[in-house]
Protein backbone atom coordinates (compact mmCIF):
# COMPACT_ATOMS: atom_id res chain seq x y z
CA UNK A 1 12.67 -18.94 47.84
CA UNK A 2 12.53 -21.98 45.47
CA UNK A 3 8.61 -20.81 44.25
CA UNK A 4 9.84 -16.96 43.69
CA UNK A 5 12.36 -18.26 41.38
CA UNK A 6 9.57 -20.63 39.16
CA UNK A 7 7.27 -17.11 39.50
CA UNK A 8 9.54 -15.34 37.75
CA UNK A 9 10.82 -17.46 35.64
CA UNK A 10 6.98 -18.28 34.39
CA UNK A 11 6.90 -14.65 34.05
CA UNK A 12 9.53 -14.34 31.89
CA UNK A 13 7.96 -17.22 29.88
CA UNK A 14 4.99 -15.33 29.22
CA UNK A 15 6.53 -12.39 28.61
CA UNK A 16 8.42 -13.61 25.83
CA UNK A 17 5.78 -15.84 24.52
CA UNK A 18 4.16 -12.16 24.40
CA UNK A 19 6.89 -10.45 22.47
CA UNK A 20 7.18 -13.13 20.18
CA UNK A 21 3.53 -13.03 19.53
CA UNK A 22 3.34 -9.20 19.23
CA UNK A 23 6.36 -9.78 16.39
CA UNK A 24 4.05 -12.25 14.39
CA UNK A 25 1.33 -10.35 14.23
CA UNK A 26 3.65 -6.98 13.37
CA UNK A 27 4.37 -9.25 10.37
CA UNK A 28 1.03 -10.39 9.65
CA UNK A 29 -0.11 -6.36 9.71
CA UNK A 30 3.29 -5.17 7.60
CA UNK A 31 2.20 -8.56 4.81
CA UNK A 32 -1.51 -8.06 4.44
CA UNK A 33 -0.20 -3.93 3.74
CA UNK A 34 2.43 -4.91 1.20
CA UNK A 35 0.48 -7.67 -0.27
CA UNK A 36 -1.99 -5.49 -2.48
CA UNK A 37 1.58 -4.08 -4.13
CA UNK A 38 2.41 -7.57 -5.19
CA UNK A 39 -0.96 -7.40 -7.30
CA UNK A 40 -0.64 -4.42 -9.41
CA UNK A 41 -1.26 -6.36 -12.93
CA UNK A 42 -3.81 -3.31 -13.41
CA UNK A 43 -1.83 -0.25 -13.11
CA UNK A 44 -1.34 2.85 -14.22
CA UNK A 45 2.30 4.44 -14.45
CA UNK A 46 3.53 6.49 -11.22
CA UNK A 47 2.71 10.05 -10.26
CA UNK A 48 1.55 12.16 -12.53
CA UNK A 49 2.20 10.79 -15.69
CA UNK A 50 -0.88 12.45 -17.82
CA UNK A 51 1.21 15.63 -17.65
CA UNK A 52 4.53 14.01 -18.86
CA UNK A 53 4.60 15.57 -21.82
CA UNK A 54 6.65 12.21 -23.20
CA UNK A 55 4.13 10.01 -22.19
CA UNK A 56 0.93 12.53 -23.42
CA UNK A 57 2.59 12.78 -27.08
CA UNK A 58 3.76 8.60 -26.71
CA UNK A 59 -0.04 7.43 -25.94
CA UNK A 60 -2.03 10.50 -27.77
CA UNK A 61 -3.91 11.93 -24.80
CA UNK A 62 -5.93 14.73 -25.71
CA UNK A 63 -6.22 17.71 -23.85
CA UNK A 64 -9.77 16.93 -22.64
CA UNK A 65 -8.87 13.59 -21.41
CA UNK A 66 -5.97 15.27 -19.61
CA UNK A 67 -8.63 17.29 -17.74
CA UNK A 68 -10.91 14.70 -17.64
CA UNK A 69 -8.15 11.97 -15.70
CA UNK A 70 -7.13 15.26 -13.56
CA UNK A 71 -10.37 15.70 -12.27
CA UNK A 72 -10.65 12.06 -11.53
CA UNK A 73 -7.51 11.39 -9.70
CA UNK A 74 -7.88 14.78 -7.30
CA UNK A 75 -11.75 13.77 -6.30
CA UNK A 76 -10.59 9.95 -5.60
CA UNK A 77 -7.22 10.89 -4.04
CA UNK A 78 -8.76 13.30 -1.60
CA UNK A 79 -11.05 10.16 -0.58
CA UNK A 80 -8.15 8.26 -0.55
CA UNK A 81 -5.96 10.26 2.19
CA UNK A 82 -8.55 10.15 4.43
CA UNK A 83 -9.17 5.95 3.78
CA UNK A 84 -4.99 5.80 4.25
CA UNK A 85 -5.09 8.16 7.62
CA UNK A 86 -7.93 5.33 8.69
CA UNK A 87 -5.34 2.38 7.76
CA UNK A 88 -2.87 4.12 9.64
CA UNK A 89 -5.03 4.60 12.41
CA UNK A 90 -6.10 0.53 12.48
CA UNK A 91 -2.90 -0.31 12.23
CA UNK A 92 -2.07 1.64 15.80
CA UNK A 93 -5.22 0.16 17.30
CA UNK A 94 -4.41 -3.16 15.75
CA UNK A 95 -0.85 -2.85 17.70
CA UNK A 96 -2.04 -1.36 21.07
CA UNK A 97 -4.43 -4.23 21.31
CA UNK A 98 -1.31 -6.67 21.31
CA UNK A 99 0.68 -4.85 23.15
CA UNK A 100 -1.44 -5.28 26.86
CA UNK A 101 -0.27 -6.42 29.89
CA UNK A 102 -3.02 -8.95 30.13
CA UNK A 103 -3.23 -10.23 26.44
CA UNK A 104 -6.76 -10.97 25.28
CA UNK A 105 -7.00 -11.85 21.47
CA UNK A 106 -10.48 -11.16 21.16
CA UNK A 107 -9.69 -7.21 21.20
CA UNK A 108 -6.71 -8.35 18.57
CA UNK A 109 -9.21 -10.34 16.62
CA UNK A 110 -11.65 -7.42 16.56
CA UNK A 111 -8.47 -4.67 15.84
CA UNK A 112 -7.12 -6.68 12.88
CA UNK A 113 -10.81 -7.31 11.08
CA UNK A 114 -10.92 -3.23 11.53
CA UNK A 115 -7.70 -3.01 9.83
CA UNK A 116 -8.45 -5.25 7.53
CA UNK A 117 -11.68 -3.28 6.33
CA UNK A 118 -10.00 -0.06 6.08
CA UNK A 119 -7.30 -1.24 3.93
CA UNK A 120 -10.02 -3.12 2.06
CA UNK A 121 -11.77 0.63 1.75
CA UNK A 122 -8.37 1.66 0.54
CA UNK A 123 -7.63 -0.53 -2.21
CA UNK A 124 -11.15 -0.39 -3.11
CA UNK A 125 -11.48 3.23 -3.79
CA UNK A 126 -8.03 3.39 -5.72
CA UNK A 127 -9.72 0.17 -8.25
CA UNK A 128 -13.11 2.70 -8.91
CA UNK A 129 -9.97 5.44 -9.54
CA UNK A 130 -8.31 3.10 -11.80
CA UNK A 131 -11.53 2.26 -13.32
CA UNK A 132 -12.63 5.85 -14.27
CA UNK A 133 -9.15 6.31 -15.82
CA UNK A 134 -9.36 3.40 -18.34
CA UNK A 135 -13.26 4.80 -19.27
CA UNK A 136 -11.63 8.39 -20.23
CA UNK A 137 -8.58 6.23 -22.21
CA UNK A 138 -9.05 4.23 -25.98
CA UNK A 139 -8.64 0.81 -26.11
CA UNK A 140 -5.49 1.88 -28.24
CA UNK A 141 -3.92 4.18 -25.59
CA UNK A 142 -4.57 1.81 -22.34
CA UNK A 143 -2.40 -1.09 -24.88
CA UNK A 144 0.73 1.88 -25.01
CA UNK A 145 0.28 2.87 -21.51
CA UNK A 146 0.79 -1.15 -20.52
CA UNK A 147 3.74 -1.20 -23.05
CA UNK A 148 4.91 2.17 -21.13
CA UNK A 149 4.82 0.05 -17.83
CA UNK A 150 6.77 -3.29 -19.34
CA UNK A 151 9.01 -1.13 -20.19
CA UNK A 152 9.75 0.92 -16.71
CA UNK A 153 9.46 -3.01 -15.11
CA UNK A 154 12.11 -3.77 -17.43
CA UNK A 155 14.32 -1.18 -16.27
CA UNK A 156 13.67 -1.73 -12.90
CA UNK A 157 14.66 -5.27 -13.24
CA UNK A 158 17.51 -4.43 -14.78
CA UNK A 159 19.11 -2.43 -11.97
CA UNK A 160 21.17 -3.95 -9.14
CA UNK A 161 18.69 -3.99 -5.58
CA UNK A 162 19.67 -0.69 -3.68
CA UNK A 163 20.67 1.04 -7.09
CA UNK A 164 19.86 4.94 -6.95
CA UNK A 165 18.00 6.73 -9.73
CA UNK A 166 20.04 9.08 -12.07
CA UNK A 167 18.55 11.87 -9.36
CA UNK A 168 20.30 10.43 -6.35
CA UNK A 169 17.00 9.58 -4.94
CA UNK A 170 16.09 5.27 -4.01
CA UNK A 171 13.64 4.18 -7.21
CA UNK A 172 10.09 4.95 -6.81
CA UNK A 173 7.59 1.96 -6.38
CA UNK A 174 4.94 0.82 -8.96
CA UNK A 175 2.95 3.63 -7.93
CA UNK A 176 2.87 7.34 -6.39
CA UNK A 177 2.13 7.51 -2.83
CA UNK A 178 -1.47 7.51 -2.06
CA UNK A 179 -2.39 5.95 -5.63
């Protein structure tokens, strides 16, 4: 009777030794996605902001550059959905792998270097986006479009955390989904 109760007691050990490692490494995954926002010094205002007619007069974007950017964000943020769908897709592989009855880290190893490529894909295809954009703008236009984003920082730094835009709707993140 005595060695039933240390077998299941050692099996509750490891199962919560498990848990608590599957939490860790549901951090780890949730920090190395959020990290890359933390590093947005190069930037570009959110959503579609070459049709805002406020910031198109404010920066003096012609109408050929508004083609010209339009064209460049479509053909990198169709490339882009599919990179995302392939984070999304490591990250449920990358969690799977943890969460097994017989833990292994080798397959978690393996899971979390996949991950860690297609994010890596990610990122790297929004930077060529980013890239393209600044070719199309002046020197003289990329200098108001950074004063554009001081300015929304500002105002984002100025509102209490949790504060709703004048629409209702939570404030929007330094950039549009998928960008």
């Amino acid at each position: 009777m005595r060695f039933l109760k240390t077998e299941r007691r050692e099996g509750a050990e490891v199962e919560a030794a498990m848990k608590s490692m599957k939490n860790v490494l549901m951090i780890i995954v949730f920090l190395a996605m959020v990290a890359p926002l933390a590093a947005n010094d190069f930037n570009l205002p959110p959503g579609k902001w070459w049709e805002d007619e406020r910031v198109v007069s404010r920066i003096g974007l012609t109408e050929e550059q508004q083609g010209q950017i339009r064209e460049v964000v479509f053909v990198h943020a169709r490339r882009m959905i599919d990179l995302k769908a392939d984070v999304d897709k490591a990250g449920l592989d990358l969690a799977s792998s943890v969460d097994q009855k017989v833990f292994d880290p080798a397959p978690v190893r393996a899971a979390y270097a996949a991950f860690q490529t297609a994010r890596q894909k990610l990122e790297n295809e929004r930077f060529e986006m980013l890239l393209e954009v600044r070719q199309i703008l002046t020197y003289e236009q990329w200098q108001k479009i950074e004063e554009i984003k001081r300015r929304m920082q500002q105002m984002r730094s100025q509102r209490s955390p949790g504060a709703r835009g004048q629409s209702g709707q939570a404030p929007r993140g330094d950039r549009a989904p998928g960008f």
